[in-house]
N, C-alpha and C. Protein backbone atom coordinates (compact mmCIF):
# COMPACT_ATOMS: atom_id res chain seq x y z
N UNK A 1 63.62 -88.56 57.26
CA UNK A 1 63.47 -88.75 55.90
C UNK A 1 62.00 -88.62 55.50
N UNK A 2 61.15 -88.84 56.49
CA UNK A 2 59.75 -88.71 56.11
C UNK A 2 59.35 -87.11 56.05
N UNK A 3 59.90 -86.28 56.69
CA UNK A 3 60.13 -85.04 56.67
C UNK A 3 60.67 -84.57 55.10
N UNK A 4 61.62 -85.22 54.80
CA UNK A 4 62.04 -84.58 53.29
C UNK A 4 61.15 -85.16 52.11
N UNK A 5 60.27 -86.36 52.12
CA UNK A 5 59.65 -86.70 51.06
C UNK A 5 57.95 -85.79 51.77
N UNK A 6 57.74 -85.78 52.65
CA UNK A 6 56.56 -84.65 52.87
C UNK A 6 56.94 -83.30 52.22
N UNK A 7 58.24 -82.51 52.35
CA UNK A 7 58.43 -81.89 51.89
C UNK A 7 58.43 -81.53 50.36
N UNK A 8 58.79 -82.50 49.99
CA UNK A 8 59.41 -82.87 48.26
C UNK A 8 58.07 -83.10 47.08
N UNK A 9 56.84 -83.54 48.19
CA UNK A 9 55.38 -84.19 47.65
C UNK A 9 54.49 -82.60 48.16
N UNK A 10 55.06 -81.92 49.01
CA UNK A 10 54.46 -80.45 48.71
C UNK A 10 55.02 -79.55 47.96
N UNK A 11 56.05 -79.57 47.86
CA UNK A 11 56.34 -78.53 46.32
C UNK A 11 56.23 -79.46 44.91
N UNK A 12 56.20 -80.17 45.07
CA UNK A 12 55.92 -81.33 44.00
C UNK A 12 54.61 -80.67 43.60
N UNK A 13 53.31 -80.54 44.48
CA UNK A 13 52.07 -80.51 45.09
C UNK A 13 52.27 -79.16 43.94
N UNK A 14 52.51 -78.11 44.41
CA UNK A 14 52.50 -76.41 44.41
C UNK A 14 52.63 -76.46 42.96
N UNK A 15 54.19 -76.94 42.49
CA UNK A 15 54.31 -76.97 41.34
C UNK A 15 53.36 -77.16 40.18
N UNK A 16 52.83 -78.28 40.74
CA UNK A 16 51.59 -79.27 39.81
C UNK A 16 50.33 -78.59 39.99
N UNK A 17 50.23 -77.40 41.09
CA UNK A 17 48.97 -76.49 40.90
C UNK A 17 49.36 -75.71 40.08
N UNK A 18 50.82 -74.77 39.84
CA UNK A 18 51.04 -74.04 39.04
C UNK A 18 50.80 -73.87 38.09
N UNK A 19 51.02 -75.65 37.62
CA UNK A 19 51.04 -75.49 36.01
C UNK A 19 49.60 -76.09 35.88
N UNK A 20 48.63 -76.67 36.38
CA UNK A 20 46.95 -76.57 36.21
C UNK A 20 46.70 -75.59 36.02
N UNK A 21 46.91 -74.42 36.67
CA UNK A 21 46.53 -72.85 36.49
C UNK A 21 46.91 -71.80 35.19
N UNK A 22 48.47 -72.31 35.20
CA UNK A 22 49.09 -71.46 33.65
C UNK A 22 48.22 -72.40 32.55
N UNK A 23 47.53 -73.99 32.75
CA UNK A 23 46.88 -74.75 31.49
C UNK A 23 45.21 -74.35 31.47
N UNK A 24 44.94 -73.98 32.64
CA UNK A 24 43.31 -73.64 32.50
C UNK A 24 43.28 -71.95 31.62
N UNK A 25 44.35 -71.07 32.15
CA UNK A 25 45.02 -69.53 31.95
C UNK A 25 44.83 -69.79 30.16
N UNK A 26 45.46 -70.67 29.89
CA UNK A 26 45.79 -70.77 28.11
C UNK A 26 44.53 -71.44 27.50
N UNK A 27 43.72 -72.23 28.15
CA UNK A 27 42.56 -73.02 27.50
C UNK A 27 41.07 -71.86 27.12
N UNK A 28 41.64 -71.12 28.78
CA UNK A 28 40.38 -69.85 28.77
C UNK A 28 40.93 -69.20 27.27
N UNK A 29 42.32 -69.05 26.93
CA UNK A 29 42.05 -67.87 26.02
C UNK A 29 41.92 -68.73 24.80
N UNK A 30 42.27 -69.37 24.37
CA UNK A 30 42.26 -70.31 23.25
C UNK A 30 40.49 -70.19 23.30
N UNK A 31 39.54 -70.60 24.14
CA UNK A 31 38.33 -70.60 24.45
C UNK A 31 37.65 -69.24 23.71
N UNK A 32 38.14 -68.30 24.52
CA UNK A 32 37.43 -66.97 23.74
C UNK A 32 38.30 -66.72 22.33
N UNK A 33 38.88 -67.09 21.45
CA UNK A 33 39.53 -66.62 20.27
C UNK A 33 39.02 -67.98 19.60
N UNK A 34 38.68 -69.06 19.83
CA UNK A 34 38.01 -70.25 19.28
C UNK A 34 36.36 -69.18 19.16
N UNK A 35 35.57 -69.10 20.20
CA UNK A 35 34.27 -68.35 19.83
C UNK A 35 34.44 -67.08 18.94
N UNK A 36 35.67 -66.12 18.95
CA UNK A 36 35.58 -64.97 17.86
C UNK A 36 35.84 -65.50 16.65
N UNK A 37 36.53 -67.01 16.58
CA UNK A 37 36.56 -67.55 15.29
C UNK A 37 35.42 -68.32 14.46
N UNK A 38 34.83 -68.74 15.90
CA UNK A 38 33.76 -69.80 15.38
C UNK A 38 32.31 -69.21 15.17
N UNK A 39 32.18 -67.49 15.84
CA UNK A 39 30.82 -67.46 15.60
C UNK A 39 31.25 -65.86 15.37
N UNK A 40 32.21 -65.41 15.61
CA UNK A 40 32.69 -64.09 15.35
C UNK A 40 32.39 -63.06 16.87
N UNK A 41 32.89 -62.17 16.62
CA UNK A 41 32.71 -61.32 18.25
C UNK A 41 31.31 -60.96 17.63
N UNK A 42 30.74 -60.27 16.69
CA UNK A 42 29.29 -59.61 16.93
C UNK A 42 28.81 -60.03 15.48
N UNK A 43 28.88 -60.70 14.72
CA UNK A 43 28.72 -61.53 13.37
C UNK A 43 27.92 -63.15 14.40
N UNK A 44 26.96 -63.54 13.37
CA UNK A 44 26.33 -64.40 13.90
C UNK A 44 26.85 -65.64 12.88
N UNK A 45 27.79 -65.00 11.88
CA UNK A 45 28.16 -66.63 11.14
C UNK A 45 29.11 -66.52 11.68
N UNK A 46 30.03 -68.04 11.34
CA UNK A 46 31.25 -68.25 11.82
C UNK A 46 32.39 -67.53 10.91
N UNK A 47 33.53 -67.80 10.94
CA UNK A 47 34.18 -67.11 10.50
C UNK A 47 34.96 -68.23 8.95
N UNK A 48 34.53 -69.42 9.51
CA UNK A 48 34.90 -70.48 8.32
C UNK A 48 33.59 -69.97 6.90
N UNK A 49 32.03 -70.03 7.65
CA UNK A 49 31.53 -69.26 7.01
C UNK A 49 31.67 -68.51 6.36
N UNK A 50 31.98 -66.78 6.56
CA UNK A 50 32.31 -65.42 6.16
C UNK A 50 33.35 -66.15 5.24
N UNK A 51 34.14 -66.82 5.38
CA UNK A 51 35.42 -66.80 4.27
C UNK A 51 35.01 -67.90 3.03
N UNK A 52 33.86 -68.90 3.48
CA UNK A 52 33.54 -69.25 2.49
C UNK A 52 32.61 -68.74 1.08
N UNK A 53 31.47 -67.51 1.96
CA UNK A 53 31.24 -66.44 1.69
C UNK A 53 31.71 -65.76 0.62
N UNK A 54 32.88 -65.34 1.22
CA UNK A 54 33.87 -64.09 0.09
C UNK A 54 34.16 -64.99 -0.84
N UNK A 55 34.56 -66.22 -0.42
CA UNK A 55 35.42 -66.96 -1.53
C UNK A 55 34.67 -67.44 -2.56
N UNK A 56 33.25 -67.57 -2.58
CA UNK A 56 32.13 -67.42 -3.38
C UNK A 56 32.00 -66.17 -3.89
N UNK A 57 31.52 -64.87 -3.29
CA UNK A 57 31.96 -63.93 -3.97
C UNK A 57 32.94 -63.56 -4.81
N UNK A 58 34.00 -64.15 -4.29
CA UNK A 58 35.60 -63.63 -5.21
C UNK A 58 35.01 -64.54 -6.70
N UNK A 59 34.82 -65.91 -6.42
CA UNK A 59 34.47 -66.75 -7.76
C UNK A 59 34.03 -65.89 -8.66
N UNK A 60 32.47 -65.35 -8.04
CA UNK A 60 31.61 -64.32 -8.94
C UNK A 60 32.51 -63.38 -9.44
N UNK A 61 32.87 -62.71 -8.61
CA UNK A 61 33.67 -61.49 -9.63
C UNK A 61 34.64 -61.96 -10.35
N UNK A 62 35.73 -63.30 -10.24
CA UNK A 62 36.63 -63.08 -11.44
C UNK A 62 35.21 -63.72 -12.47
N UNK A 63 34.88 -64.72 -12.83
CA UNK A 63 33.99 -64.67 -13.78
C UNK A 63 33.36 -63.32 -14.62
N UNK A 64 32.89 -62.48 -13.19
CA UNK A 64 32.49 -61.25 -14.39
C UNK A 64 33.34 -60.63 -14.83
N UNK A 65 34.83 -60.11 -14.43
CA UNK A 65 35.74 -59.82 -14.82
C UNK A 65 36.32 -60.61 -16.44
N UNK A 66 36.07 -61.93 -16.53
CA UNK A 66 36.15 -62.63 -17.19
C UNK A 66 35.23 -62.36 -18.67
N UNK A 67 33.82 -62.28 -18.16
CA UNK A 67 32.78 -62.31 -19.14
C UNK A 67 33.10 -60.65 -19.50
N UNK A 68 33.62 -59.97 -18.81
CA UNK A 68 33.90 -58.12 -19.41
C UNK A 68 35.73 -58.26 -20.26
N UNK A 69 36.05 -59.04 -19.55
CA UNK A 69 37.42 -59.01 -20.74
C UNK A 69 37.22 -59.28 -22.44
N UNK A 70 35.76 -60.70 -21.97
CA UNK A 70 36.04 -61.26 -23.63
C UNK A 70 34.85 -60.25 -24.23
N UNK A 71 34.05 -59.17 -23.29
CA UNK A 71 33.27 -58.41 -24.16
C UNK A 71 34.27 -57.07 -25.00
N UNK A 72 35.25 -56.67 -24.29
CA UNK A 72 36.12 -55.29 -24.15
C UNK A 72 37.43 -56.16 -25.36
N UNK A 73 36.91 -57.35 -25.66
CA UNK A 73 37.98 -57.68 -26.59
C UNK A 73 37.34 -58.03 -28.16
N UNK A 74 35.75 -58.37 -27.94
CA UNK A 74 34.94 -58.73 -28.79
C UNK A 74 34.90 -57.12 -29.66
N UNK A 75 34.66 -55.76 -28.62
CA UNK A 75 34.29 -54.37 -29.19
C UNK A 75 35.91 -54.04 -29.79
N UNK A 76 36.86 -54.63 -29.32
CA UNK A 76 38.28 -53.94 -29.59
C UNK A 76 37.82 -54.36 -31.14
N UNK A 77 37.58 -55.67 -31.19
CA UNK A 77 38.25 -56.30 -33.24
C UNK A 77 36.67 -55.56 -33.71
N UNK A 78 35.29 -55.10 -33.34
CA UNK A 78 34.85 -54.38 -34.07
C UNK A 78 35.26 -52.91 -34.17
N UNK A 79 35.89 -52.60 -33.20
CA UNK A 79 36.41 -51.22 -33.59
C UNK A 79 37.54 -51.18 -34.68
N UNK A 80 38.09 -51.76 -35.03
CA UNK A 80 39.13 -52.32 -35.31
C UNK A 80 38.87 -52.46 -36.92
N UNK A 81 37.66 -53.34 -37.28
CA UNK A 81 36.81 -53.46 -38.25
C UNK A 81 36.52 -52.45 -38.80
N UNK A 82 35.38 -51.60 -37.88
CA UNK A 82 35.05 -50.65 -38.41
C UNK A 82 35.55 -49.36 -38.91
N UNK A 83 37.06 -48.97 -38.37
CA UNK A 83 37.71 -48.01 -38.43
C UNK A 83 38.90 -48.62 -39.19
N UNK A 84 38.87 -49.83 -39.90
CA UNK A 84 39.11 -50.33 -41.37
C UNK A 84 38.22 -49.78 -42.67
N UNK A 85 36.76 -49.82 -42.15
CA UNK A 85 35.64 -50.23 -43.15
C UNK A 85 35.70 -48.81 -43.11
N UNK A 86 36.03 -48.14 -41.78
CA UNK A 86 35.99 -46.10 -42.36
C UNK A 86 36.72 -46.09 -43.54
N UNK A 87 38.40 -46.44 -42.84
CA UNK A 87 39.52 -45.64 -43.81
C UNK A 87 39.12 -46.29 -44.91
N UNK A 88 38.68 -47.60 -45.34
CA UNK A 88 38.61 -47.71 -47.16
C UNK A 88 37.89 -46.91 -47.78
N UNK A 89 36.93 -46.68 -47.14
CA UNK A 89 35.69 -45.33 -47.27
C UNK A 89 36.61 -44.43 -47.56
N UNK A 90 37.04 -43.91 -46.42
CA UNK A 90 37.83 -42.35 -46.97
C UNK A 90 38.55 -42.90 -48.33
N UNK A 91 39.21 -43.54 -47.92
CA UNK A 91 40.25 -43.63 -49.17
C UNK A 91 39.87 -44.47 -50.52
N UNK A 92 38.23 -44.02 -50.73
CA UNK A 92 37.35 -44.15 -52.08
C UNK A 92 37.14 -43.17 -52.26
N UNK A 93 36.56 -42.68 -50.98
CA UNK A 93 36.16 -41.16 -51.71
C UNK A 93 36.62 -40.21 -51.67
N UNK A 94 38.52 -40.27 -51.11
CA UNK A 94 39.52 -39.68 -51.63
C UNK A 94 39.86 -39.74 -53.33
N UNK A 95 39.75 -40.89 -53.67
CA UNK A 95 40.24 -41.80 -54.82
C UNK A 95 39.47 -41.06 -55.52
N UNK A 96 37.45 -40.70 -55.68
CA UNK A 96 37.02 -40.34 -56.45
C UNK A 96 36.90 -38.54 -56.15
N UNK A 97 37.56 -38.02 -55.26
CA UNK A 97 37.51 -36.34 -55.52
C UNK A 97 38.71 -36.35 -56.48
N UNK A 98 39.72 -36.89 -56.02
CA UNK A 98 41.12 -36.81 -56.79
C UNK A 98 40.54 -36.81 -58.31
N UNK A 99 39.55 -37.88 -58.76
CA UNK A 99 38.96 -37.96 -60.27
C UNK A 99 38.48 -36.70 -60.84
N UNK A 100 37.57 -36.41 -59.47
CA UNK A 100 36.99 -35.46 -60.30
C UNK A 100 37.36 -34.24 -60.30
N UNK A 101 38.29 -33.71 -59.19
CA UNK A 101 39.21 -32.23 -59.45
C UNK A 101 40.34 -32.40 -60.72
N UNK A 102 40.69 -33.74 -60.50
CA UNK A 102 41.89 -34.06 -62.05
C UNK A 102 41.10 -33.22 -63.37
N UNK A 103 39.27 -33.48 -63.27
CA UNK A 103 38.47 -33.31 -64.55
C UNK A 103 38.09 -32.09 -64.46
N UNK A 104 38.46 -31.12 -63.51
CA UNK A 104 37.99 -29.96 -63.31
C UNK A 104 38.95 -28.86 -63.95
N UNK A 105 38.33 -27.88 -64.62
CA UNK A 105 38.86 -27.17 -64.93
C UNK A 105 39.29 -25.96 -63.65
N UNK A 106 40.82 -26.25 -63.91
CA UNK A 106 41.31 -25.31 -62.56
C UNK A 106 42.41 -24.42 -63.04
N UNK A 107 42.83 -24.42 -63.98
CA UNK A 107 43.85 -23.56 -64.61
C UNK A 107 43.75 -23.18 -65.68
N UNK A 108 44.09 -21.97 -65.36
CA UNK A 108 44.06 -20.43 -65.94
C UNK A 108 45.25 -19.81 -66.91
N UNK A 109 44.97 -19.52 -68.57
CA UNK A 109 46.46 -18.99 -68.39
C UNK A 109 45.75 -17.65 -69.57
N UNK A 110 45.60 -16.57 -69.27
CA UNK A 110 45.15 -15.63 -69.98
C UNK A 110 46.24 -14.54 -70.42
N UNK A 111 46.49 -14.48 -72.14
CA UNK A 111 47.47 -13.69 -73.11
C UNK A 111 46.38 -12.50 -73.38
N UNK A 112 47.12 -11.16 -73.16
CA UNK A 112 46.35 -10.41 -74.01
C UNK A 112 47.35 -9.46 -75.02
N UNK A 113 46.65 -8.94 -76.05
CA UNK A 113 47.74 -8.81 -77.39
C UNK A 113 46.76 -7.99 -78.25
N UNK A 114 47.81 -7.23 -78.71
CA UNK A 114 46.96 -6.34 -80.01
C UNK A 114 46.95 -7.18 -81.68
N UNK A 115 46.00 -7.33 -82.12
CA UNK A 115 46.02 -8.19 -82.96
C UNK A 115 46.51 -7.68 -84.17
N UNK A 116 45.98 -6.75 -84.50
CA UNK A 116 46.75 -5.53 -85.47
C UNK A 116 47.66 -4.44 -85.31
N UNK A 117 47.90 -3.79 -85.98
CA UNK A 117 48.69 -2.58 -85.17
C UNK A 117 47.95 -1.26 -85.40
N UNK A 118 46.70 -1.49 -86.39
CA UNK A 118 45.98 -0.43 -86.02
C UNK A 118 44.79 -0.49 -84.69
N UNK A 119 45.01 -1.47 -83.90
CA UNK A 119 44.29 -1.49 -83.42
C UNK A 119 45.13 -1.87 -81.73
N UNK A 120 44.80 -0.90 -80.91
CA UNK A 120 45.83 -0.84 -79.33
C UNK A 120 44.96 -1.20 -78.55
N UNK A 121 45.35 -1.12 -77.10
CA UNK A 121 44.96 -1.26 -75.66
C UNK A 121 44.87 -2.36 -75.40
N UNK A 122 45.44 -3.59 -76.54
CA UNK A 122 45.33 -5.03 -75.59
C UNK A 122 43.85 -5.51 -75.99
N UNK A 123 43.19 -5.50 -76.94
CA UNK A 123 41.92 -5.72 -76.45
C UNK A 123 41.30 -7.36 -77.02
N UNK A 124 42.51 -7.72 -77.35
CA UNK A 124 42.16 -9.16 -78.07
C UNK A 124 42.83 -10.23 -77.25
N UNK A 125 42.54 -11.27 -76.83
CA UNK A 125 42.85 -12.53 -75.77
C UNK A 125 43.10 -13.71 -76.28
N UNK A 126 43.88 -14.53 -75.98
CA UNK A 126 43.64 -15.98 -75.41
C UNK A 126 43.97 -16.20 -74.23
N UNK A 127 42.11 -16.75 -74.07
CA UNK A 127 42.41 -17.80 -72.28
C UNK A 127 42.37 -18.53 -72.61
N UNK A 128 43.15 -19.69 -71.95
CA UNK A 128 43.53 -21.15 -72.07
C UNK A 128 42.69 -21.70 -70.41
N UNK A 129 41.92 -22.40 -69.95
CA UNK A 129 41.21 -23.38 -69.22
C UNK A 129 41.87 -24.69 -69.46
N UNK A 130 42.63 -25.38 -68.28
CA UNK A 130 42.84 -26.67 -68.45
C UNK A 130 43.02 -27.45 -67.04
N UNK A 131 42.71 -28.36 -67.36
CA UNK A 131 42.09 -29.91 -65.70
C UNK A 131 43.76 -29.80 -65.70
N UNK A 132 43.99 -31.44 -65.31
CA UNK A 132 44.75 -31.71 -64.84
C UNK A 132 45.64 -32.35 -65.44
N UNK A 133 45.40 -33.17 -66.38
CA UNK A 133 45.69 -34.09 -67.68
C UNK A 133 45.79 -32.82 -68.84
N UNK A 134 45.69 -31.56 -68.84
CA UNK A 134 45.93 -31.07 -69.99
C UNK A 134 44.64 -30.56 -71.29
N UNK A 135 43.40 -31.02 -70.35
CA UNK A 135 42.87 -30.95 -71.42
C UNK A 135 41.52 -29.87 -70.88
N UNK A 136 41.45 -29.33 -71.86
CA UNK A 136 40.34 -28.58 -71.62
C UNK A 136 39.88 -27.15 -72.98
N UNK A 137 39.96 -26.21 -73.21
CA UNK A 137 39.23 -24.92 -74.20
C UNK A 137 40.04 -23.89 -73.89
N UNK A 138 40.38 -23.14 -75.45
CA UNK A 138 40.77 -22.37 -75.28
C UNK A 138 40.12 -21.57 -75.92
N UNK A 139 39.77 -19.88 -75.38
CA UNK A 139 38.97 -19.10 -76.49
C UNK A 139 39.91 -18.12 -76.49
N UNK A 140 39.57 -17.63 -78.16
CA UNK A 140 39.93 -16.35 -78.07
C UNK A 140 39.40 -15.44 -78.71
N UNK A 141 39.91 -14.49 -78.76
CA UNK A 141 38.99 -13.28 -79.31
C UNK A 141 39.87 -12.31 -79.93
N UNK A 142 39.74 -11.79 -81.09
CA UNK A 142 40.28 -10.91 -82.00
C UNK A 142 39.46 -9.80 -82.20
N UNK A 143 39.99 -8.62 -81.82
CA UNK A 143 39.22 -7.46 -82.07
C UNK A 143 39.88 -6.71 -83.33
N UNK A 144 39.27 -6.50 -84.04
CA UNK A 144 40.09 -5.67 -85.34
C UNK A 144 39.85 -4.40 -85.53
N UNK A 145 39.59 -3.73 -86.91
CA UNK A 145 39.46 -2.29 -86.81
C UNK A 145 37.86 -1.81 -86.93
N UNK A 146 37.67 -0.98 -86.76
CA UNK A 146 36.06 -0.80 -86.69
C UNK A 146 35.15 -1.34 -85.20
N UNK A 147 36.27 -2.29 -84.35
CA UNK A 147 35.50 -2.66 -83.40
C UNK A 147 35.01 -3.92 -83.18
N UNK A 148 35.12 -4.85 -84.86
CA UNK A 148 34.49 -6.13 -85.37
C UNK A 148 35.08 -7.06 -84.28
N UNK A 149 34.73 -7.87 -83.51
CA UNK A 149 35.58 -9.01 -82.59
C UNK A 149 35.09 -10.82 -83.14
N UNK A 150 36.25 -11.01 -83.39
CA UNK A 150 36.39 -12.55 -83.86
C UNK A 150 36.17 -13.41 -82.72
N UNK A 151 35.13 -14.51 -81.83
CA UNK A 151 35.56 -15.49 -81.35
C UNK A 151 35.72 -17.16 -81.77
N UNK A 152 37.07 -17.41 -81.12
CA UNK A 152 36.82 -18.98 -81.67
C UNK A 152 37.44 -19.69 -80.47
N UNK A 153 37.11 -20.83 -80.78
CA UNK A 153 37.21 -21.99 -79.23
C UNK A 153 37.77 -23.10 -79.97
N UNK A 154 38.81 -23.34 -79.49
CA UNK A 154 39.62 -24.93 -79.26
C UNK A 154 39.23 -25.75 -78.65
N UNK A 155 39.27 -26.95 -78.63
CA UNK A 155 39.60 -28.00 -77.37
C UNK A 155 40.69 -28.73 -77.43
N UNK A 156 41.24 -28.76 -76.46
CA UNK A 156 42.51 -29.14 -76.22
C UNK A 156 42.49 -30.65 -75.21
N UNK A 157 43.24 -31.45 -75.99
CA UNK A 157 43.76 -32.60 -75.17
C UNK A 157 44.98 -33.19 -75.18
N UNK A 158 45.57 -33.28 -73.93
CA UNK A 158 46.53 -33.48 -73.04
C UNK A 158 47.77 -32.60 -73.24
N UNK A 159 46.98 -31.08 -73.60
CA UNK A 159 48.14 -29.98 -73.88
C UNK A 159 48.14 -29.56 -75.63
N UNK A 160 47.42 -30.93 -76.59
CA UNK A 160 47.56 -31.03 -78.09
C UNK A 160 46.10 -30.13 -78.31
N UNK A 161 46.53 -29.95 -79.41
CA UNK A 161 45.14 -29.30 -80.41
C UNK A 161 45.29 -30.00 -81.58
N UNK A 162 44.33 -30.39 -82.52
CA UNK A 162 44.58 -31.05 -83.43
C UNK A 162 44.99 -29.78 -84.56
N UNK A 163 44.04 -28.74 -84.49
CA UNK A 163 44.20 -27.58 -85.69
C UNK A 163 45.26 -26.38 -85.68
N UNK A 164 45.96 -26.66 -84.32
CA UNK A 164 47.07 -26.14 -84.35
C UNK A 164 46.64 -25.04 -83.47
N UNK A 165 47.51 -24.63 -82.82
CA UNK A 165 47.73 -23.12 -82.40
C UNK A 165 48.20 -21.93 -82.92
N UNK A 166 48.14 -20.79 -82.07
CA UNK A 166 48.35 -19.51 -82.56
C UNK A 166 49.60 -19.20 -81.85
N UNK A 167 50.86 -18.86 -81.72
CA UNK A 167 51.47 -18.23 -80.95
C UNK A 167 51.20 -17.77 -79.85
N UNK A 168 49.68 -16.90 -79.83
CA UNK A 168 49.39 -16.51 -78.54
C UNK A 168 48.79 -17.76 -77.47
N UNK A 169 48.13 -18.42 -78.25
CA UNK A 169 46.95 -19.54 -77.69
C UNK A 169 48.20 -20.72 -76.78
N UNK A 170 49.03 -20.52 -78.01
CA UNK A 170 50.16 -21.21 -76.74
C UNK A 170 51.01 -20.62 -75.81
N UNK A 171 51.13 -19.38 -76.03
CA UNK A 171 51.44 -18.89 -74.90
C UNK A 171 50.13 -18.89 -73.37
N UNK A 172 49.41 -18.72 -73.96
CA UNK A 172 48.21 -18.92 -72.75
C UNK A 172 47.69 -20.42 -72.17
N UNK A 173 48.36 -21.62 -73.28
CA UNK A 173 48.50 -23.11 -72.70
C UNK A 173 49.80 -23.06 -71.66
N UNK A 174 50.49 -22.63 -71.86
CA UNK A 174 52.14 -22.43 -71.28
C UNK A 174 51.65 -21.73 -69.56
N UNK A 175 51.15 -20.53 -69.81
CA UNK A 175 50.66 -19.99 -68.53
C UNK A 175 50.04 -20.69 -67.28
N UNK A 176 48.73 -21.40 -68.48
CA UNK A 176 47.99 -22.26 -67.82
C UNK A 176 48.61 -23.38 -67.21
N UNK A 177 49.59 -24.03 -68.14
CA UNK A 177 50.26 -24.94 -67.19
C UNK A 177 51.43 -24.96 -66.09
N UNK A 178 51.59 -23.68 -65.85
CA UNK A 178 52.84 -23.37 -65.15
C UNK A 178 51.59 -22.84 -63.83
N UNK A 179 50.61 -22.53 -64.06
CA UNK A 179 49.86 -21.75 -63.07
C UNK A 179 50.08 -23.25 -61.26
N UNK A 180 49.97 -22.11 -60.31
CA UNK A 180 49.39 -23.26 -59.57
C UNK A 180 48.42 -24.11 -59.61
N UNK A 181 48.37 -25.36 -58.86
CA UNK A 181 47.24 -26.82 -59.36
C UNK A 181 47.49 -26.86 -61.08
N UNK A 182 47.90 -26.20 -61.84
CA UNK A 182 48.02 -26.59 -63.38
C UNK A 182 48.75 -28.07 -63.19
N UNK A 183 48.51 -28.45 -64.73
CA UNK A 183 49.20 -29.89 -65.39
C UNK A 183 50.45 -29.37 -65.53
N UNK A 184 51.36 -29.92 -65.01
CA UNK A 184 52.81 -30.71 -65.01
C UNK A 184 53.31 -29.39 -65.51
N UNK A 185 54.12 -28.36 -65.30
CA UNK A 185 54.84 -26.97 -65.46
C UNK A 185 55.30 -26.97 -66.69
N UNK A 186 56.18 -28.44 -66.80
CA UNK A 186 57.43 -28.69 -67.96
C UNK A 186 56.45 -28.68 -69.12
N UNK A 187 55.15 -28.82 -68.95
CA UNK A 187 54.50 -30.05 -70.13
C UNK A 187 54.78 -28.27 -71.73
N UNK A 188 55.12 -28.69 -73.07
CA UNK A 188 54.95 -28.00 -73.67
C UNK A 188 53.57 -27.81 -74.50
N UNK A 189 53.41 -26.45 -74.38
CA UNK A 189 52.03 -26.45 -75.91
C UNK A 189 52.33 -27.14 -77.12
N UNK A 190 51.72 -27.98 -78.15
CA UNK A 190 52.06 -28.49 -78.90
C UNK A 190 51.36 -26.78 -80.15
């Protein structure tokens, strides 16, 4: 029996070297992956370091990320502003061309007519000139016999004459207002 507990206290023995060896085997490596953690393989800070590092860095950048959002939002509402403060612009000094082409004389309505019957080729007129509202001059001109030429000038407002028209003079308000850009097609010569 002293034979089987000699026996039993040497593999007992073997065993219990085994596992000293597989625990020194695991301490060595834990050992070198503790130093690549703690001082890095070729980095002279540690690695708790380096990450406290970045994580300071990271701070910095969302902040500037931060301070560029509320700038990229500050330029959005002046753009925003300003390309308000354009279009009212345009759309004044839309407002005042519209005024002043309304006041422009842009239509045309030219009659030509023999005023007598001794006298041919058309050589006597009314042009009618009128804005937009209707108002504007009409001349005309009467050529008679001998060559003598009559001119006289109207002014016309909002299509009216106060002294009346000629047949022709309204036919040449009529023209004028049917012309393109003319006042209102329908409008009649008074």
């Amino acid at each position: 029996m002293v034979t089987f507990v000699a026996v039993s206290a040497l593999v007992l023995g073997c065993v219990a070297l085994l596992a000293a060896y597989l625990a020194l085997r695991t301490l060595a490596r834990l050992r070198r992956v503790s130093v690549v953690l703690g001082r890095g393989a070729t980095s002279r800070e540690s690695m708790i370091e380096t990450s406290v590092r970045h994580a300071d860095i990271l701070d910095e950048l969302v902040d500037q990320v931060a301070a560029v959002q509320l700038r990229l939002d500050d330029v959005r509402v002046e753009a925003i502003a300003h390309r308000q403060a354009d279009q009212d612009t345009v759309a004044d000094q839309v407002t005042a061309l519209r005024e002043d082409v309304a006041g422009a004389l842009r239509s045309m309505g030219l009659v030509r007519f023999d005023a007598s019957g001794d006298v041919t080729g058309q050589q006597s007129f009314a042009l009618a000139l009128l804005d937009d509202r209707g108002a504007g001059v009409i001349v005309t001109s009467v050529v008679g016999r001998g060559g003598d030429a009559r001119l006289d000038a109207k002014t016309l407002t909002g299509g009216v004459q106060e002294r009346g028209l000629t047949p022709h003079e309204k036919r040449a308000v009529a023209a004028a207002c049917r012309a393109p850009g003319g006042p209102v097609a329908d409008r009649q010569a008074s």
